[in-house]
Protein backbone atom coordinates (compact mmCIF):
# COMPACT_ATOMS: atom_id res chain seq x y z
CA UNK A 1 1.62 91.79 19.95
CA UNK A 2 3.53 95.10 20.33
CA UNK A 3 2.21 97.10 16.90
CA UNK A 4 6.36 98.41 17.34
CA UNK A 5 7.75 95.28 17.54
CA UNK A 6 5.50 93.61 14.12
CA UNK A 7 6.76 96.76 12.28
CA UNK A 8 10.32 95.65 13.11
CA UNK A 9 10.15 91.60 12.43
CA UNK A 10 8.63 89.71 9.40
CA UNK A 11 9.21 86.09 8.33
CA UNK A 12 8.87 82.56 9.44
CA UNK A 13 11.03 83.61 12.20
CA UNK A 14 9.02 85.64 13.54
CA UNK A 15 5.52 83.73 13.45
CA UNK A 16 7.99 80.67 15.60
CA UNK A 17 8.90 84.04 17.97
CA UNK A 18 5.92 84.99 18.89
CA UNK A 19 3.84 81.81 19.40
CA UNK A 20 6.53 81.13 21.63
CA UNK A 21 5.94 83.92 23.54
CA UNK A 22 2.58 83.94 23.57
CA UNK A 23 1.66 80.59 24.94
CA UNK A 24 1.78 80.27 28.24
CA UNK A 25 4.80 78.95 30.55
CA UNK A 26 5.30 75.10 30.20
CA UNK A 27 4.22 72.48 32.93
CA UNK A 28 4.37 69.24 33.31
CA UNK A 29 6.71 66.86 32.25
CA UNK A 30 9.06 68.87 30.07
CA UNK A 31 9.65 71.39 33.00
CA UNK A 32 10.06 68.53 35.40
CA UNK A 33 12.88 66.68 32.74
CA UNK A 34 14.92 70.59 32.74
CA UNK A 35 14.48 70.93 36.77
CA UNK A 36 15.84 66.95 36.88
CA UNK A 37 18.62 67.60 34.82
CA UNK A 38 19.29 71.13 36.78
CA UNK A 39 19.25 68.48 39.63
CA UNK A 40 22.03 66.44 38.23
CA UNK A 41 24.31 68.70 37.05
CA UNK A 42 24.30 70.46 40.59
CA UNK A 43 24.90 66.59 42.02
CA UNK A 44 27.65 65.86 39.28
CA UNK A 45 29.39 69.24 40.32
CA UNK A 46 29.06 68.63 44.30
CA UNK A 47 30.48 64.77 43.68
CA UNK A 48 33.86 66.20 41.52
CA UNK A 49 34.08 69.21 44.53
CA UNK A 50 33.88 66.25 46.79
CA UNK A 51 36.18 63.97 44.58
CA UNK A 52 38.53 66.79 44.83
CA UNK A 53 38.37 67.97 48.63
CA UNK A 54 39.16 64.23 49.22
CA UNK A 55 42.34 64.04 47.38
CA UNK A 56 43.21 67.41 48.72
CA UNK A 57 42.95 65.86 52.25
CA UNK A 58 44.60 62.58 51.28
CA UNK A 59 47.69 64.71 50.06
CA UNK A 60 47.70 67.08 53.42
CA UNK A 61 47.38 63.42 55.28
CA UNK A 62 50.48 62.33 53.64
CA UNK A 63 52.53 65.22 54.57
CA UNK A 64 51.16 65.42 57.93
CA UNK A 65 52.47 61.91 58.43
CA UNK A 66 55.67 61.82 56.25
CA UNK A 67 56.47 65.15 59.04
CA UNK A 68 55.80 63.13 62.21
CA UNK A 69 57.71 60.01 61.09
CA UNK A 70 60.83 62.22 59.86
CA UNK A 71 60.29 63.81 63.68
CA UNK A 72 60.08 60.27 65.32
CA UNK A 73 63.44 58.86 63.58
CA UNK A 74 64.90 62.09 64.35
CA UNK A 75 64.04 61.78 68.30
CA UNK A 76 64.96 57.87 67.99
CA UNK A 77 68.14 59.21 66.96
CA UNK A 78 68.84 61.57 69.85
CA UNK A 79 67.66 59.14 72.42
CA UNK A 80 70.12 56.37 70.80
CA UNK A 81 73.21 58.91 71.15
CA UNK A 82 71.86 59.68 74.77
CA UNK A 83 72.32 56.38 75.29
CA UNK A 84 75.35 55.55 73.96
CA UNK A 85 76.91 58.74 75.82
């Protein structure tokens, strides 16, 4: 270890610190488990974006709709005075 860094830490602490650093990275099923659950959280987050897009495009729908049927009764209208003229 770094002869700067021992003169600076002492303790339990630091014996937990630097095995930790100095074995080596971890494989194998403990790595897998944190890139699985990576995995899921990135699938839980693109369902609720998905969730949401479709409620944002059920709302739009409703508009879209609630414009062209206020636009039909409003031609039905004109064409029923046309023809009562």
């Amino acid at each position: 270890m770094n002869p700067l860094l021992e003169a600076r830490m002492s303790g339990p602490a630091t014996d937990l610190i630097t095995n930790l650093m100095l074995t080596p990275s971890p494989k194998g099923t403990k790595a897998m488990l944190l890139h699985e659950d990576l995995a899921r959280e990135r699938m839980r987050e693109a369902e609720r974006a998905a969730r949401q897009h479709r409620l944002v495009r059920r709302v739009s729908s409703v508009r879209r709709w609630e414009r062209v049927s206020a636009w039909a009764a409003r031609r039905a209208e004109r064409a029923a005075d046309r023809d009562l003229v």
